[in-house]
N, C-alpha and C. Protein backbone atom coordinates (compact mmCIF):
# COMPACT_ATOMS: atom_id res chain seq x y z
N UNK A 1 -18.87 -13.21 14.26
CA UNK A 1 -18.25 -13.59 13.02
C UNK A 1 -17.32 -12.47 12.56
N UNK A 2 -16.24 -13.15 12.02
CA UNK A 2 -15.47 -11.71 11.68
C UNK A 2 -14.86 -11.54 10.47
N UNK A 3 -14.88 -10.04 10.76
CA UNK A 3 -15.15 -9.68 8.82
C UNK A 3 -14.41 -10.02 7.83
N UNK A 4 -14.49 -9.51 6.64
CA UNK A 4 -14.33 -10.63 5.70
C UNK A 4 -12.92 -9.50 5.32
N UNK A 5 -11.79 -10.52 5.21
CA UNK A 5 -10.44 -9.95 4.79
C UNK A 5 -10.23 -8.92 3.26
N UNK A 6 -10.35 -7.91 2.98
CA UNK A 6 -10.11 -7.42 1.88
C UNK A 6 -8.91 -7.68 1.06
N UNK A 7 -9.10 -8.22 -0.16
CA UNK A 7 -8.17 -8.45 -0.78
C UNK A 7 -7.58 -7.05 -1.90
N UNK A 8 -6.63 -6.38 -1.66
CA UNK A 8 -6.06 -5.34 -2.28
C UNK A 8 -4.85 -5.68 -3.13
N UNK A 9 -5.59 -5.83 -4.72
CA UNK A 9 -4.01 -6.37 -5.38
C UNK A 9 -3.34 -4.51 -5.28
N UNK A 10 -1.90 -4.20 -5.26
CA UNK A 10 -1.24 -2.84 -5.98
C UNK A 10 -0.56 -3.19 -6.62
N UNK A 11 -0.96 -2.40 -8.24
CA UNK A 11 0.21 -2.56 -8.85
C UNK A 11 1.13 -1.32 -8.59
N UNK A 12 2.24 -1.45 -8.86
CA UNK A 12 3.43 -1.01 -8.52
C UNK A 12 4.03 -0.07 -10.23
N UNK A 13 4.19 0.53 -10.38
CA UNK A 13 5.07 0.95 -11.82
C UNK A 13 6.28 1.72 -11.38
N UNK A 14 7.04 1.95 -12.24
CA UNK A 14 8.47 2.67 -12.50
C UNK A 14 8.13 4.01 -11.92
N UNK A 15 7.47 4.30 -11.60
CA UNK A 15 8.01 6.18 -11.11
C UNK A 15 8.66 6.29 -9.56
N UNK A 16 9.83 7.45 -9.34
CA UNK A 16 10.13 7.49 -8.70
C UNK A 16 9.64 7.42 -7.55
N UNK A 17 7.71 7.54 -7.54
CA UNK A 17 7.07 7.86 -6.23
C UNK A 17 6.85 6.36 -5.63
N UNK A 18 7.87 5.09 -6.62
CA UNK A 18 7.32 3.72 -5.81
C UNK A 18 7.57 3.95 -4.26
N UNK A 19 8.70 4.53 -4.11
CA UNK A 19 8.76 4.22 -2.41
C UNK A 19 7.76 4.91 -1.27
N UNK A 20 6.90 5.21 -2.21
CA UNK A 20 5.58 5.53 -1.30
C UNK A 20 4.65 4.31 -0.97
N UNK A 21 4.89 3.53 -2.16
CA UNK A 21 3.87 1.85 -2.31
C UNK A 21 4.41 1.60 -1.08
N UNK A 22 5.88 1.51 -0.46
CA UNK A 22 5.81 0.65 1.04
C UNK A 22 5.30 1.07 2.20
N UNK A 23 4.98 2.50 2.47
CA UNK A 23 3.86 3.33 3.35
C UNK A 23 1.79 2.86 2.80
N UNK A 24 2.18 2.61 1.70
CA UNK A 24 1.00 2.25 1.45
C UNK A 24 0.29 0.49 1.67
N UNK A 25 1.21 0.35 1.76
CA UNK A 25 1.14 -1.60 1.81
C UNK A 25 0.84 -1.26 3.65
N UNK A 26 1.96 -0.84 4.29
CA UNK A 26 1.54 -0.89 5.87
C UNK A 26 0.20 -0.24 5.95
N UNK A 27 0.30 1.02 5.54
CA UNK A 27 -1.33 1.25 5.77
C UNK A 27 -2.30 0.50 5.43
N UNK A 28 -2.70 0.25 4.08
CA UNK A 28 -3.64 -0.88 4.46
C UNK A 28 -3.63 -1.84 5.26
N UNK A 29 -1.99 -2.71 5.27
CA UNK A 29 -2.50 -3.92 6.48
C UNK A 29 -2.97 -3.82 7.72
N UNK A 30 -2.39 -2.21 8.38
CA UNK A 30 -3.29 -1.53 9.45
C UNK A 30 -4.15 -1.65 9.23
N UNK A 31 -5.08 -1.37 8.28
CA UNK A 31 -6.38 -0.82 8.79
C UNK A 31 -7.10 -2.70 7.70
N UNK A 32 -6.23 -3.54 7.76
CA UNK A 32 -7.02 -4.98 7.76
C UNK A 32 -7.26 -5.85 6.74
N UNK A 33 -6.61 -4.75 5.69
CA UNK A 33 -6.53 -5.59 4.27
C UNK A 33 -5.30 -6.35 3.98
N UNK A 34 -5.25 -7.25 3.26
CA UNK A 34 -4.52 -8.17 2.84
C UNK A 34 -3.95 -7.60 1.46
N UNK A 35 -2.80 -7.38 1.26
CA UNK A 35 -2.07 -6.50 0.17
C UNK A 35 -1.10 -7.52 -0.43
N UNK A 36 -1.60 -7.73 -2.32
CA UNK A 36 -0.61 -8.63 -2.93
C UNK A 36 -0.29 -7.57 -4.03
N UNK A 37 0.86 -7.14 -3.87
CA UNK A 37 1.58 -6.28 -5.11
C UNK A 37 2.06 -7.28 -6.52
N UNK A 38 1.74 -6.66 -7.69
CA UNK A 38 2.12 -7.04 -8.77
C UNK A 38 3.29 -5.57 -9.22
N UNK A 39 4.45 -5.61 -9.56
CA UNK A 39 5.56 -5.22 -9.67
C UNK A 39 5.37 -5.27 -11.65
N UNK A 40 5.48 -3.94 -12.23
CA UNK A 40 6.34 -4.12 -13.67
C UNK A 40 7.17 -4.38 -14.08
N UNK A 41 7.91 -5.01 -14.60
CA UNK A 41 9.55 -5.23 -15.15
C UNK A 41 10.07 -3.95 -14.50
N UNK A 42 9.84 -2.99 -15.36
CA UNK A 42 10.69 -1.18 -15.12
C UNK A 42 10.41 -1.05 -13.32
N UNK A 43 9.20 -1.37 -12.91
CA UNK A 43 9.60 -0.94 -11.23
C UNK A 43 10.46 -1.58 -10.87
N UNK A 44 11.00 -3.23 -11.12
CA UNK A 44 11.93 -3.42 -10.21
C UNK A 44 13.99 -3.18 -10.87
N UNK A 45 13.68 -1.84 -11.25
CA UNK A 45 15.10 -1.23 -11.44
C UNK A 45 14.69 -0.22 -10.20
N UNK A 46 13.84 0.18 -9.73
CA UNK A 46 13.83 0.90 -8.74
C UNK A 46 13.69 0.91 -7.47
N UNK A 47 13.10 -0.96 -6.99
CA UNK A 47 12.74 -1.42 -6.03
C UNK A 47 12.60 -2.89 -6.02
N UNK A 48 13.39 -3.89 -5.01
CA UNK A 48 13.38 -4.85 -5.55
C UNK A 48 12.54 -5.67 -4.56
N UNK A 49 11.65 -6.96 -5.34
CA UNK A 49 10.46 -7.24 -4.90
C UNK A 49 10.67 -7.93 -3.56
N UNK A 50 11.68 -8.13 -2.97
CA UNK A 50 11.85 -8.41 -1.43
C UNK A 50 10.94 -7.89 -0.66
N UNK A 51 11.44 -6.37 -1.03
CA UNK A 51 10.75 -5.70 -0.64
C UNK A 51 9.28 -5.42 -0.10
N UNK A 52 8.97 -5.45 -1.13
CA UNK A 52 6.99 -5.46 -1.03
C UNK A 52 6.67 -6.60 -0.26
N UNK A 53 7.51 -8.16 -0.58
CA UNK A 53 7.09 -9.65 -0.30
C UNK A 53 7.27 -9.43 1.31
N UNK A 54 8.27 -8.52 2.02
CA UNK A 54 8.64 -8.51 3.08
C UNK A 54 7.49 -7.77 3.82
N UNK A 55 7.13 -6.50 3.25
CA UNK A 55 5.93 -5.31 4.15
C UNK A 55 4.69 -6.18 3.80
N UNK A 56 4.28 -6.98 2.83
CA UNK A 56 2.92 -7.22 2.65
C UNK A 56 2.88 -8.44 3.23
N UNK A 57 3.92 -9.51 3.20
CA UNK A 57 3.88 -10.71 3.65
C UNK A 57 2.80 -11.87 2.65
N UNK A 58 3.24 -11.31 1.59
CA UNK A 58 2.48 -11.68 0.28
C UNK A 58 3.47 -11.79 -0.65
N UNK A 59 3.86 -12.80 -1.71
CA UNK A 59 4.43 -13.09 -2.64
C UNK A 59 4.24 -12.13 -3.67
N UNK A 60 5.17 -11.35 -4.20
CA UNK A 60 5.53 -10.02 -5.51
C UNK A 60 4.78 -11.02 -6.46
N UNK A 61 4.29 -10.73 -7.24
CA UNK A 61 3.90 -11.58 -8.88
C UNK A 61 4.37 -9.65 -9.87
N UNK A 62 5.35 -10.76 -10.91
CA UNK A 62 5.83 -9.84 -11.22
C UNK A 62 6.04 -9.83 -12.76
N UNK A 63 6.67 -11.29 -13.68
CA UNK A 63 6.09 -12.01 -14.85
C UNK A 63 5.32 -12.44 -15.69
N UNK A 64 4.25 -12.14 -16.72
CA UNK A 64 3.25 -12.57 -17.08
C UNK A 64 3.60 -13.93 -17.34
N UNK A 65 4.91 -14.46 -17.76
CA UNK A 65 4.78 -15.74 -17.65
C UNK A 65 6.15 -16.55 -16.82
N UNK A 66 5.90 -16.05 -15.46
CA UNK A 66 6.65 -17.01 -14.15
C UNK A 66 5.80 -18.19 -14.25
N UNK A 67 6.62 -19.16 -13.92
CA UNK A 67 5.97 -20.31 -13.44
C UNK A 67 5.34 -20.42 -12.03
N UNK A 68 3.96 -20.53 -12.16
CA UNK A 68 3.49 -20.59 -10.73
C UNK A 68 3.93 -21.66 -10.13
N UNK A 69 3.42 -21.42 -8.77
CA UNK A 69 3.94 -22.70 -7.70
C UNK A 69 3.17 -23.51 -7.08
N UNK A 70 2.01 -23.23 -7.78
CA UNK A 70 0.76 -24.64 -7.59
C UNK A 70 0.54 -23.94 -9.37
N UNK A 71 -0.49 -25.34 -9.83
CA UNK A 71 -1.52 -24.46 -10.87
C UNK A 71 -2.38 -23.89 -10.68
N UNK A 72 -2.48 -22.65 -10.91
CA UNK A 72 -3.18 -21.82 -11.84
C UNK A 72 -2.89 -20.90 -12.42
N UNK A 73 -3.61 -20.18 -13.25
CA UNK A 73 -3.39 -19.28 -14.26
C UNK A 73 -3.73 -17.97 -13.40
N UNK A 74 -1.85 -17.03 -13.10
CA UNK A 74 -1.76 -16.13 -12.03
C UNK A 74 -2.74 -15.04 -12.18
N UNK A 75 -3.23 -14.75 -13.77
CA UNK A 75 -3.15 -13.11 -13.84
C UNK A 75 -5.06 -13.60 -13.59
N UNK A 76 -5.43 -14.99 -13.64
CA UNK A 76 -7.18 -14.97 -13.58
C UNK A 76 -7.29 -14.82 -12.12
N UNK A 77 -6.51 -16.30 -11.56
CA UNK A 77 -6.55 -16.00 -10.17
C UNK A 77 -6.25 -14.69 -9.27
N UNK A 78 -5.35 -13.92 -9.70
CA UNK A 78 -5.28 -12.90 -8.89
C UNK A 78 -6.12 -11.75 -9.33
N UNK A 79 -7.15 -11.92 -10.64
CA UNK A 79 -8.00 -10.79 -11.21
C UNK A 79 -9.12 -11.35 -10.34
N UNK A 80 -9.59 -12.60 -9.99
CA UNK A 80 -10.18 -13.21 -9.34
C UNK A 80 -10.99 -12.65 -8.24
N UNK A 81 -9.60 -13.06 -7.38
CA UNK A 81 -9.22 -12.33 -5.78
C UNK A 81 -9.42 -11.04 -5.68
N UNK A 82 -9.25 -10.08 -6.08
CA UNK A 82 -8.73 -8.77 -6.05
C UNK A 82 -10.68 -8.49 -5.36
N UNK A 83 -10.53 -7.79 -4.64
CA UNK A 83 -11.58 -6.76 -3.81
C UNK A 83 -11.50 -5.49 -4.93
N UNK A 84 -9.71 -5.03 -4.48
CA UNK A 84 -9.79 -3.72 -5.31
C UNK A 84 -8.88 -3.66 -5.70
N UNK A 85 -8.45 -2.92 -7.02
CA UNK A 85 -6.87 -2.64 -7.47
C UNK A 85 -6.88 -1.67 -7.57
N UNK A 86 -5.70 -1.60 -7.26
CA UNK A 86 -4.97 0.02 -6.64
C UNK A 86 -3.70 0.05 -7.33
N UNK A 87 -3.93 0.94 -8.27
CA UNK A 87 -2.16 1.19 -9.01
C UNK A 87 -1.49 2.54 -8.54
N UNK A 88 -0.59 2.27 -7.75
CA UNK A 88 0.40 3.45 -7.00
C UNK A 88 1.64 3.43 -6.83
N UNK A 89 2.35 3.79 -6.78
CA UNK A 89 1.80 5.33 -8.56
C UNK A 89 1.67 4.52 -9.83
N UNK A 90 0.89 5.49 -10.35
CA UNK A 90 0.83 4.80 -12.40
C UNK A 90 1.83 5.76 -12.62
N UNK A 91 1.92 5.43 -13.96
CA UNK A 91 2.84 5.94 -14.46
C UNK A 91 2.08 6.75 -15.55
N UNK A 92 2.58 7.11 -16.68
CA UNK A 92 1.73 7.57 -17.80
C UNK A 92 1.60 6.49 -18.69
N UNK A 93 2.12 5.86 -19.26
CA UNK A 93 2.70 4.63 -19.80
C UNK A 93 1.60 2.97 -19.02
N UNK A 94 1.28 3.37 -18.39
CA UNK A 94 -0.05 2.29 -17.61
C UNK A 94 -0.98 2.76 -18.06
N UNK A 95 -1.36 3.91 -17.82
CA UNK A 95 -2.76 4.52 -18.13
C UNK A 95 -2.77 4.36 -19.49
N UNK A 96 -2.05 5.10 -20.39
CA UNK A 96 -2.06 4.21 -21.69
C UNK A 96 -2.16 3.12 -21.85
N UNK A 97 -1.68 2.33 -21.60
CA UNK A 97 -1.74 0.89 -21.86
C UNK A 97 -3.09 0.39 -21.64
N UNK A 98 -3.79 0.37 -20.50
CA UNK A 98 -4.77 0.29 -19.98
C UNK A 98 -5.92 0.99 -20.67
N UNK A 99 -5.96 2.20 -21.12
CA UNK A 99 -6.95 3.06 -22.03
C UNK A 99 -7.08 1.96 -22.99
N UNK A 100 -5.55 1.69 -23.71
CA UNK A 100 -5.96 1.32 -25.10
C UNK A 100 -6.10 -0.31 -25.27
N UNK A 101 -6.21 -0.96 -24.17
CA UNK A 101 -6.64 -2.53 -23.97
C UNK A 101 -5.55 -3.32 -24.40
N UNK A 102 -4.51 -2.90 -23.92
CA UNK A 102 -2.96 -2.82 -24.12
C UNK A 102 -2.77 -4.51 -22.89
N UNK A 103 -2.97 -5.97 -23.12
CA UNK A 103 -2.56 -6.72 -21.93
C UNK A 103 -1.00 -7.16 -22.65
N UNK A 104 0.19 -6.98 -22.51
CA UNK A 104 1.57 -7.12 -22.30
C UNK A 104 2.42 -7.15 -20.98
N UNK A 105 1.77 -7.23 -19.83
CA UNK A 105 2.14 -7.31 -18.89
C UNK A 105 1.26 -8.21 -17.71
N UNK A 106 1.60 -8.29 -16.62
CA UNK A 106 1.34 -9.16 -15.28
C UNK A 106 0.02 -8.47 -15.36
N UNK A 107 0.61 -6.84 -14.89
CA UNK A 107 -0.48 -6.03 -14.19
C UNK A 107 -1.72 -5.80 -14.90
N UNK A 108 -1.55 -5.12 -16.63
CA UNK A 108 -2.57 -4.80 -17.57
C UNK A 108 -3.17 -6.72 -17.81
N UNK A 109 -2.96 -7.52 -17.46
CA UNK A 109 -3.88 -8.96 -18.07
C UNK A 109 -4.98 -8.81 -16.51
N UNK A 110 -4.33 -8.77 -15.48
CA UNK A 110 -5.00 -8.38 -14.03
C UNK A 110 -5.80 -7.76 -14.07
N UNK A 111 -5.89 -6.00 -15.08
CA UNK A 111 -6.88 -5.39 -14.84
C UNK A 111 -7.94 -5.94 -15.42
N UNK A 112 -7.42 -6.37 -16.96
CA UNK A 112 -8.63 -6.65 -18.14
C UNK A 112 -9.30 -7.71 -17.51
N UNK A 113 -9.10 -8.51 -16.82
CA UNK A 113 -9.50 -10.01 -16.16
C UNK A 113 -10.32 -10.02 -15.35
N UNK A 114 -9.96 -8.66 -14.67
CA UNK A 114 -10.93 -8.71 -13.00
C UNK A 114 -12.28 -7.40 -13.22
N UNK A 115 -13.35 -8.05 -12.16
CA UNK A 115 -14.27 -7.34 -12.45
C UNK A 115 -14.19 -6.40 -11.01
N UNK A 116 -13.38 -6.33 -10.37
CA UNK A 116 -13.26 -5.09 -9.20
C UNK A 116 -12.68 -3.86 -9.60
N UNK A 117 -13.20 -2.79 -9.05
CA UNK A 117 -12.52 -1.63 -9.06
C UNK A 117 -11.64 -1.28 -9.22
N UNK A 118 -11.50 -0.68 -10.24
CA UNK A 118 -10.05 0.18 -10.16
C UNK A 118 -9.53 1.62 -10.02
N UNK A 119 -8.76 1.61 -8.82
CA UNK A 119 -8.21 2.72 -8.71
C UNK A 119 -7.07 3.48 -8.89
N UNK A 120 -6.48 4.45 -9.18
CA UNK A 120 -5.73 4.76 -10.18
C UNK A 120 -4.47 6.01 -9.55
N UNK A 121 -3.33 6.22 -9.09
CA UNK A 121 -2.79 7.17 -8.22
C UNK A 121 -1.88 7.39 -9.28
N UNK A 122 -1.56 8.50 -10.62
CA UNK A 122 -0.90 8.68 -11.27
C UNK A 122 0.39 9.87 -10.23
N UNK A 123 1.76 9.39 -11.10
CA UNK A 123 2.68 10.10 -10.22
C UNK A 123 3.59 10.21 -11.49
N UNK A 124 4.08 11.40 -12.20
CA UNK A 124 4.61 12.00 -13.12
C UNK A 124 5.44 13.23 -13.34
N UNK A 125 5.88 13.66 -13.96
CA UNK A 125 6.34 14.91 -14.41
C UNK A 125 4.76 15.72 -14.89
N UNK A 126 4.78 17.37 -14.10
CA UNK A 126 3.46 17.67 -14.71
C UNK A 126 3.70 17.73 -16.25
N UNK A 127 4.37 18.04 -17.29
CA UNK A 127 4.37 18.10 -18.36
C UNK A 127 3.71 16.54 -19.11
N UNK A 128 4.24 15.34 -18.42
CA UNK A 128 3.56 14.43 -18.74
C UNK A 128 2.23 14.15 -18.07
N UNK A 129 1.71 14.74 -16.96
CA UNK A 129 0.56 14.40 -16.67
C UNK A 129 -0.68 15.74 -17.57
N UNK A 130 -0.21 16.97 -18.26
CA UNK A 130 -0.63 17.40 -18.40
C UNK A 130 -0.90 17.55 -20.08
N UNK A 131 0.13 16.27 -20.37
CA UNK A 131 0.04 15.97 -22.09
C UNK A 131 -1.51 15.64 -22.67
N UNK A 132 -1.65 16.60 -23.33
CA UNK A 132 -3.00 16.05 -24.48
C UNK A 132 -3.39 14.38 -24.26
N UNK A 133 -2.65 13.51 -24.52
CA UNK A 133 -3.11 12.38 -24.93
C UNK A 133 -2.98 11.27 -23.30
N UNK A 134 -2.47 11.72 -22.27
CA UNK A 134 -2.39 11.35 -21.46
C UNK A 134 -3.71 11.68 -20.72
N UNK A 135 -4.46 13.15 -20.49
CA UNK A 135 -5.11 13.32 -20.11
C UNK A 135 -6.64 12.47 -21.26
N UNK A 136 -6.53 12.82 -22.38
CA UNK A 136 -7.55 11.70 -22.87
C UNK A 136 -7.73 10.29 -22.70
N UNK A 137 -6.12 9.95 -22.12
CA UNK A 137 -6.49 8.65 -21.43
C UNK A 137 -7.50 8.51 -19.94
N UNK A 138 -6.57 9.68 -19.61
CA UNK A 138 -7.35 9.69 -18.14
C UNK A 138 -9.06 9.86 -18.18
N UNK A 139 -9.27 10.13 -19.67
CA UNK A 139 -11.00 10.61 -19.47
C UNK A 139 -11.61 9.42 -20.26
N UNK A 140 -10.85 8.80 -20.80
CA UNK A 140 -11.74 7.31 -21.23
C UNK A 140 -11.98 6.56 -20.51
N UNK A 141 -10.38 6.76 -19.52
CA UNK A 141 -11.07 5.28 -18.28
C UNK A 141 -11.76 5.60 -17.47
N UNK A 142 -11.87 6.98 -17.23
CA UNK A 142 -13.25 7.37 -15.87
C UNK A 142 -14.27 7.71 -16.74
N UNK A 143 -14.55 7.58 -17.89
CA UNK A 143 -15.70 7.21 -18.77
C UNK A 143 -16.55 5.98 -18.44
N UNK A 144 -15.28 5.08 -18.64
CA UNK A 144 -15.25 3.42 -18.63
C UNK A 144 -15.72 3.22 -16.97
N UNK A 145 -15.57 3.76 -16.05
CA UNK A 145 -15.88 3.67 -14.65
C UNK A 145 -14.74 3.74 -13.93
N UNK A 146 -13.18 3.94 -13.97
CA UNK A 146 -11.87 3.44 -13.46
C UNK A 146 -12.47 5.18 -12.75
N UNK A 147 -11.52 5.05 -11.63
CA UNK A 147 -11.69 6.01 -10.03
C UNK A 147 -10.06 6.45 -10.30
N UNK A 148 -9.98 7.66 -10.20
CA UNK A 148 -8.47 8.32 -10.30
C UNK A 148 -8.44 8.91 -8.87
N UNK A 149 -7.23 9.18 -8.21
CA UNK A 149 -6.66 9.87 -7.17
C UNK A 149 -5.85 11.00 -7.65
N UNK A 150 -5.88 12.21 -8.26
CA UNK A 150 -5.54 12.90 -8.71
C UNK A 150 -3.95 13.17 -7.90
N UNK A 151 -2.83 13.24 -8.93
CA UNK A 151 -1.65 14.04 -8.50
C UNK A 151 -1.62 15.23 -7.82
N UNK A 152 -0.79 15.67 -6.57
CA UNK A 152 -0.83 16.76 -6.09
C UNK A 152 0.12 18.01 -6.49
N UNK A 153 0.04 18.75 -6.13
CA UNK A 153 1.60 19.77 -6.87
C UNK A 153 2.78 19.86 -5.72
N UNK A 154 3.44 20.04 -5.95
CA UNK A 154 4.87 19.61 -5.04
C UNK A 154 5.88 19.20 -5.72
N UNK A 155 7.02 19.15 -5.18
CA UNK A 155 8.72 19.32 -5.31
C UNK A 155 8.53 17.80 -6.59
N UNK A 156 8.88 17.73 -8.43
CA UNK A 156 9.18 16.85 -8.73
C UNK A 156 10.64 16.23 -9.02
N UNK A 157 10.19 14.52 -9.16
CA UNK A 157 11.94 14.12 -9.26
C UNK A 157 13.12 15.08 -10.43
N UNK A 158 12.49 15.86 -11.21
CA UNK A 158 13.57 17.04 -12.40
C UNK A 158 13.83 17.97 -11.18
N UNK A 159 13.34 18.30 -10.23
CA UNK A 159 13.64 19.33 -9.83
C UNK A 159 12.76 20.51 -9.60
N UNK A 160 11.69 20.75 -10.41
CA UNK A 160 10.90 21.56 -10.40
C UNK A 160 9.44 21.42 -9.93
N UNK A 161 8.93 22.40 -9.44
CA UNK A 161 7.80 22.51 -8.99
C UNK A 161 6.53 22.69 -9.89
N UNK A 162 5.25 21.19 -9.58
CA UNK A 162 4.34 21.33 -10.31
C UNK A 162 3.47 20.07 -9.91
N UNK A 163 2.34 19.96 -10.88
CA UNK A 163 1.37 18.94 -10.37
C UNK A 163 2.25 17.72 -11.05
N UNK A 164 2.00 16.78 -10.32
CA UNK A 164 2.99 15.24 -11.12
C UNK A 164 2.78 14.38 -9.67
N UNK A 165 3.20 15.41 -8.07
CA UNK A 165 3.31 14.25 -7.24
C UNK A 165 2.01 12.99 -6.63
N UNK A 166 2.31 12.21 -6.58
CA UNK A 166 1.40 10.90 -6.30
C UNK A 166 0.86 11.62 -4.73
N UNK A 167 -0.43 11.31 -5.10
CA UNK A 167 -1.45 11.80 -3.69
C UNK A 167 -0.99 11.36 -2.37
N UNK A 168 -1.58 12.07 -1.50
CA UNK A 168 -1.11 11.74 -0.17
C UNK A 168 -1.38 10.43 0.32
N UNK A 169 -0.80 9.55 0.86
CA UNK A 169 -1.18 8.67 1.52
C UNK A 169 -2.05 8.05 2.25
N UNK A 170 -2.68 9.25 3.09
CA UNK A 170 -3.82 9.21 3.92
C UNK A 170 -5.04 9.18 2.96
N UNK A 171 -5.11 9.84 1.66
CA UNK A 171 -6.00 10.55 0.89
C UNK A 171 -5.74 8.77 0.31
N UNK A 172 -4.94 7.97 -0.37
CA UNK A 172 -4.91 7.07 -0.80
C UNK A 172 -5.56 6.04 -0.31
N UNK A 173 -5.21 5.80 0.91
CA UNK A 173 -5.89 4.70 2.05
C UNK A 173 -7.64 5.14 2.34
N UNK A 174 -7.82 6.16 2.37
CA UNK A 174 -9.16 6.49 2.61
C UNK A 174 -10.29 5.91 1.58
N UNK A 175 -9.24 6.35 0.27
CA UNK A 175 -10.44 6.09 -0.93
C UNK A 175 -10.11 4.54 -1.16
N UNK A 176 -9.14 4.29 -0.89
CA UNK A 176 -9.28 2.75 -1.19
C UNK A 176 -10.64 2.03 -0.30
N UNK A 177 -10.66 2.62 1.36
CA UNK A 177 -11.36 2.65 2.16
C UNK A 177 -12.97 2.13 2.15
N UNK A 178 -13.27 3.49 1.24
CA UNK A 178 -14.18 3.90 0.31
C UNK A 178 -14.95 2.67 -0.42
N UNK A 179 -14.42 2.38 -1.10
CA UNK A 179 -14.25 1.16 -2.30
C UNK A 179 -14.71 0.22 -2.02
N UNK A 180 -13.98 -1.05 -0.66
CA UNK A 180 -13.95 -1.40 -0.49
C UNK A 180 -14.64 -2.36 0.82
C-alpha cells in the first residue's frame, strides 16, 4: 500500500525572499508532497502565480473571494486539506496579522480554519525582525503552538548585513519533514 500523499498548503508573502518559495515547492515535490501555494495580493507584484501553478502543478488560490470552479468554500476546503502550512517567507505584516486573529486575506482565513500545523519562515529587514512588537508577535504564536524557522544573518535586500534572511532551504524542507 502506498503512502499517503502529504498535503503542503505555502503561503507565499511579499518579501523579496519569494523566489526561494520556487526551490521550495520542488523540494518538497521531491521528497513526495503535494504543494498548493496560496499567493497574497502584495506577493504577486513580485511573482506571478504562473509561476508556482507551473513548479507545483497545483492551481495558485490567491483571492479570498475568486470564484471557485466547482463549489466549495476555498479557504475551508483548503484549511481542510492542508497536512501542514508552511508560510515562506512571512513577512512581518503576516505574523501580525495572524498574532492578532487578523482573517482579511486567502491565506490568514486558511490559517484560522485549519487545524494542522503551522509553520512559519520569517524573511525581513533585521530592524523589522528585531522590532519590539514583531518579536511579541513571534512569542504569542509559539505560545499558541505555531513552529518558527528562524531567519538567518546574511547579505539583506537594503544592502546590509544582518539577521532578516529566510532560512536555508534544506533546514526548511527538513522541518517541514518533521511535521509531517
Amino acid at each position: 500500500m502506498a503512502a499517503k500523499v502529504k498535503n503542503i498548503v505555502l503561503g507565499v508573502t511579499a518579501s523579496i525572499a519569494i523566489y526561494k518559495a520556487c526551490d521550495i515547492i520542488r523540494r518538497l515535490r521531491d521528497e513526495g508532497c503535494s504543494v498548493t501555494v496560496i499567493q497574497t495580493p502584495e506577493s504577486e507584484e513580485l511573482i506571478r502565480p504562473v509561476v508556482f501553478e507551473s513548479l507545483s502543478g497545483n492551481k495558485v488560490y490567491r483571492g479570498l473571494f475568486a470564484g471557485p470552479q466547482a463549489w466549495n468554500i476555498e479557504h475551508i476546503s483548503l484549511a481542510t486539506k492542508a497536512d501542514l502550512i508552511l508560510i515562506a517567507p512571512a513577512t512581518a505584516n503576516i505574523i501580525a496579522k495572524i498574532a492578532c486573529g487578523i482573517c482579511d486575506d486567502l491565506l490568514t482565513c486558511v490559517i484560522c480554519a485549519s487545524k494542522a500545523p503551522v509553520l512559519i519562515a520569517p524573511a525581513m529587514n533585521e530592524n523589522m525582525y528585531n522590532n519590539k512588537i514583531t518579536q511579541a508577535n513571534i512569542g504569542k504564536l509559539k505560545s499558541l503552538g505555531y513552529k518558527f524557522i528562524g531567519p538567518r544573518k546574511g547579505k539583506l535586500a537594503c544592502g546590509a548585513t544582518g539577521v532578516g534572511c529566510l532560512a536555508e532551504i534544506d533546514l526548511i524542507v527538513k522541518e517541514v519533514k518533521l511535521r509531517v
